[in-house]
Every structure is written in C-alpha cells, then in structure tokens.
C-alpha atoms as a PDB file:
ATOM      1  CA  UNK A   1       0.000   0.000   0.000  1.00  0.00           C
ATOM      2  CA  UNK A   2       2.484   2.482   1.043  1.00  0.00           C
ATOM      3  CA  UNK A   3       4.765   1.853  -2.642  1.00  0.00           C
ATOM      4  CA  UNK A   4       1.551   1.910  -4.257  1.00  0.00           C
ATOM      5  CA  UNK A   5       0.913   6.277  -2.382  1.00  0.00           C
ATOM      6  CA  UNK A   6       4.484   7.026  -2.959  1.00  0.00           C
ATOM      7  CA  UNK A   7       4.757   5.870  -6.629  1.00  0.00           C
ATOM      8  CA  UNK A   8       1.128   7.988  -7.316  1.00  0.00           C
ATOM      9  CA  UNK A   9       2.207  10.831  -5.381  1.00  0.00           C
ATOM     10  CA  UNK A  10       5.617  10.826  -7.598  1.00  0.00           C
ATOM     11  CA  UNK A  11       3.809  10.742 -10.747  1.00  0.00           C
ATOM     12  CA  UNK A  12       1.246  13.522  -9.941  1.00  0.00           C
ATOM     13  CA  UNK A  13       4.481  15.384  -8.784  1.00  0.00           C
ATOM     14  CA  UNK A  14       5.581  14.954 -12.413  1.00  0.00           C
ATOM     15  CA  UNK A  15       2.513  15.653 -14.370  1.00  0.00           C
ATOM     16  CA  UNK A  16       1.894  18.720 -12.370  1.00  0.00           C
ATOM     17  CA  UNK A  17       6.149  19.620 -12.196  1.00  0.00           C
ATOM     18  CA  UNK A  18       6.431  19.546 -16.157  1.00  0.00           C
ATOM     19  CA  UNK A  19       3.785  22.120 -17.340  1.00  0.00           C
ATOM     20  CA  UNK A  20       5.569  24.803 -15.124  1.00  0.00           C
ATOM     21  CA  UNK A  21       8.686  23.596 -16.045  1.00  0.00           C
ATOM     22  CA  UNK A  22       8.013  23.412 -19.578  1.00  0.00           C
ATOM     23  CA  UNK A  23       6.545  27.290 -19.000  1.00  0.00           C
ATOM     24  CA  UNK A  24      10.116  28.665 -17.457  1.00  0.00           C
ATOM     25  CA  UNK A  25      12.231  27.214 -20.131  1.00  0.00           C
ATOM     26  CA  UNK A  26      10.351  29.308 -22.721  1.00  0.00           C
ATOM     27  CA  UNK A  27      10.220  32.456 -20.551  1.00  0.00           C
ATOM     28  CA  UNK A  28      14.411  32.513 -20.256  1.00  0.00           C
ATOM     29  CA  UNK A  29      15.031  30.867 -23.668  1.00  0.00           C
ATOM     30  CA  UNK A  30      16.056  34.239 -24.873  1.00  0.00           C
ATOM     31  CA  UNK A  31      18.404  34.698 -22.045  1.00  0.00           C
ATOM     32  CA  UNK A  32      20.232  31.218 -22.598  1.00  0.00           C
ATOM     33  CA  UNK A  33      20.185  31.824 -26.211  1.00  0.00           C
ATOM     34  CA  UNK A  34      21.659  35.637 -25.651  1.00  0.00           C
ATOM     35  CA  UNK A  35      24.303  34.443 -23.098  1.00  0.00           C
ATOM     36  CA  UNK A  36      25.046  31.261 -25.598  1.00  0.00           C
ATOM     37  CA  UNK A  37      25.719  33.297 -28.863  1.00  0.00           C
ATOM     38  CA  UNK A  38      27.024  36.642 -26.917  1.00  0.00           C
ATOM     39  CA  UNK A  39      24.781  39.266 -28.016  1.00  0.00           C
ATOM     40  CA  UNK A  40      24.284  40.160 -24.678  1.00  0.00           C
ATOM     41  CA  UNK A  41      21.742  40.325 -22.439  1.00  0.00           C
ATOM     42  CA  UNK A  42      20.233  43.594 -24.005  1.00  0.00           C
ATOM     43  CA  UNK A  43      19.014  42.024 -26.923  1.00  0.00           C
ATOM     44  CA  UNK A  44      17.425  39.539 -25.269  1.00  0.00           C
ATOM     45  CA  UNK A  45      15.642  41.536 -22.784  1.00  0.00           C
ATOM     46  CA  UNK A  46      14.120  43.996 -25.797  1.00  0.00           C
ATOM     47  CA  UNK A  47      12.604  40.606 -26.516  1.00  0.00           C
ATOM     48  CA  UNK A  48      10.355  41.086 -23.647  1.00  0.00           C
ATOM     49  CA  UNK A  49       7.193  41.113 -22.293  1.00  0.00           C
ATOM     50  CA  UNK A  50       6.735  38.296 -25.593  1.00  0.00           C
ATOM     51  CA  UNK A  51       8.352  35.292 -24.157  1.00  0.00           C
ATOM     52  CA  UNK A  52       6.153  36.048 -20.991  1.00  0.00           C
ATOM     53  CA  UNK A  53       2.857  35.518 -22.970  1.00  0.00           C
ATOM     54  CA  UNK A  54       4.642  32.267 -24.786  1.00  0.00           C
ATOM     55  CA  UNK A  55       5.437  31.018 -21.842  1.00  0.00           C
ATOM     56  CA  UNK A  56       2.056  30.812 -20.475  1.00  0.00           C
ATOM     57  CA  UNK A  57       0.428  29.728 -23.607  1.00  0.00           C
ATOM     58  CA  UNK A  58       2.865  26.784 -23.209  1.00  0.00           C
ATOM     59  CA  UNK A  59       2.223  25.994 -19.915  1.00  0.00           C
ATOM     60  CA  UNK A  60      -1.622  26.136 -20.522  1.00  0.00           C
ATOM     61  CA  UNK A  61      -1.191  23.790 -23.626  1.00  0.00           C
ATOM     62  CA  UNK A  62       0.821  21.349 -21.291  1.00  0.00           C
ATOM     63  CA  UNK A  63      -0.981  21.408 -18.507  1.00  0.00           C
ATOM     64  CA  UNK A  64      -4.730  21.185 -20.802  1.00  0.00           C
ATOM     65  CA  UNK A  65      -3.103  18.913 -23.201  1.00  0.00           C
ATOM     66  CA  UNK A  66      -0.340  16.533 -21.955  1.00  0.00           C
ATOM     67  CA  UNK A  67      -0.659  16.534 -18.536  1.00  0.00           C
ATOM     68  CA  UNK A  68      -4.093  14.379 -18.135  1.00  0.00           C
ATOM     69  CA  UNK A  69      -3.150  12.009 -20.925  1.00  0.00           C
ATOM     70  CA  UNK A  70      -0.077  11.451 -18.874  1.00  0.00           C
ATOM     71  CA  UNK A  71      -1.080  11.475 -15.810  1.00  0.00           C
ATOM     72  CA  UNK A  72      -4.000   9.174 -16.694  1.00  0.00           C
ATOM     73  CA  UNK A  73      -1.144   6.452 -18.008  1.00  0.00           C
ATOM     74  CA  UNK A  74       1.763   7.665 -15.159  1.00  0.00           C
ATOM     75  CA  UNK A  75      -0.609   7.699 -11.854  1.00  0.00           C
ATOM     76  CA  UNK A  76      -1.530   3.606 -12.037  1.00  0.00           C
ATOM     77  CA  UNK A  77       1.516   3.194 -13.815  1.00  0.00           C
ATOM     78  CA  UNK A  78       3.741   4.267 -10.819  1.00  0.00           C
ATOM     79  CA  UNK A  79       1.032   3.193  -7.939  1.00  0.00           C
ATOM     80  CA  UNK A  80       2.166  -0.549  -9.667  1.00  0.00           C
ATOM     81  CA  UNK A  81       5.513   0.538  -9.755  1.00  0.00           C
ATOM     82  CA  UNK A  82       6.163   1.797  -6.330  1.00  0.00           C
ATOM     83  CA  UNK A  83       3.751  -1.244  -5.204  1.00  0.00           C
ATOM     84  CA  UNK A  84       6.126  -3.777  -7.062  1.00  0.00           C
ATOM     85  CA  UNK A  85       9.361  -2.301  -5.491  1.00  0.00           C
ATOM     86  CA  UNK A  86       8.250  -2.483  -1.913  1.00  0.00           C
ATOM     87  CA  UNK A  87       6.902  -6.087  -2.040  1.00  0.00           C
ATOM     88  CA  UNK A  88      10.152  -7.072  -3.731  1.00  0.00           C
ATOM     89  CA  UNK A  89      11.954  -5.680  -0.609  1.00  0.00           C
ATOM     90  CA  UNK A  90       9.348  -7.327   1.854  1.00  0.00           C
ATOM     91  CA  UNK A  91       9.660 -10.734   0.065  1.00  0.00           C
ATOM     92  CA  UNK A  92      13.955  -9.633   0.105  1.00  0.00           C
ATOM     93  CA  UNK A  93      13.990  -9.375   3.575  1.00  0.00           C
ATOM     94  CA  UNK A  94      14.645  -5.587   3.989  1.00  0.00           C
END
C-alpha cells in the first residue's frame, strides 16, 4: 500500500512539475540563447514582455493537453511501480 501512495504521489508530482517547467524554459530561452551566442543580455531583454505571454500559452497547452493524458497512463503506472518495489523488498527481507 504504502509503494503503491508514494509511486502515485511521484507521478502527480511529475505531471503537475512539467507544465511549469516546460513554461520557465520558454520564458528565459532568450536569455540562454543571448548568453550562448554573446549578443548580450540587451538584446534579449528587448525581446520582452513576448516570451512572458509564450510562456504561459505553453504551460496552458501542457498542462490542458499533456498533462491528463499522462497522468491518466503515469498515476496507475507508478502506484504498480512503487507497489512492485516495496513487495520485492518485503519478500527480500529488507
């Protein structure tokens, strides 16, 4: 029982993790991309408030449109994952 809460908890920590982390990579993508060709941060930051509204029309579209198909497959997925791994160490002994 317990493996079976801790693998669903970890995989409703990912589905809801990945939509916001999916949303900050866009927002500093012009940063990374400034610092990585050396224009400087200037030209990225003239860029602005843009990547802002990208950034949460990514998230949204994550969050509305990967996230439940996801979480619909990761959730069992990981409740028989993390239920798996702790009878394996019951039936090991530890």
């Amino acid at each position: 029982e317990q493996g079976a809460f801790v693998g669903s908890a970890m995989a409703l920590g990912i589905v809801a993790l990945v939509p916001i982390l999916a949303g900050v990579y866009v927002l500093l993508f012009p940063l990374l991309l400034s610092i990585v060709t050396g224009q400087g941060l200037h030209y990225a930051i003239q860029l602005y408030p843009e990547p802002l509204w990208t950034a949460v029309d990514v998230t949204r579209t994550v969050a509305t449109a990967w996230s439940p198909l996801v979480g619909a497959l990761l959730v069992p997925l990981g409740a028989v994952a993390g239920w798996a791994s702790q009878r394996r160490r019951r039936l090991s002994g530890h």
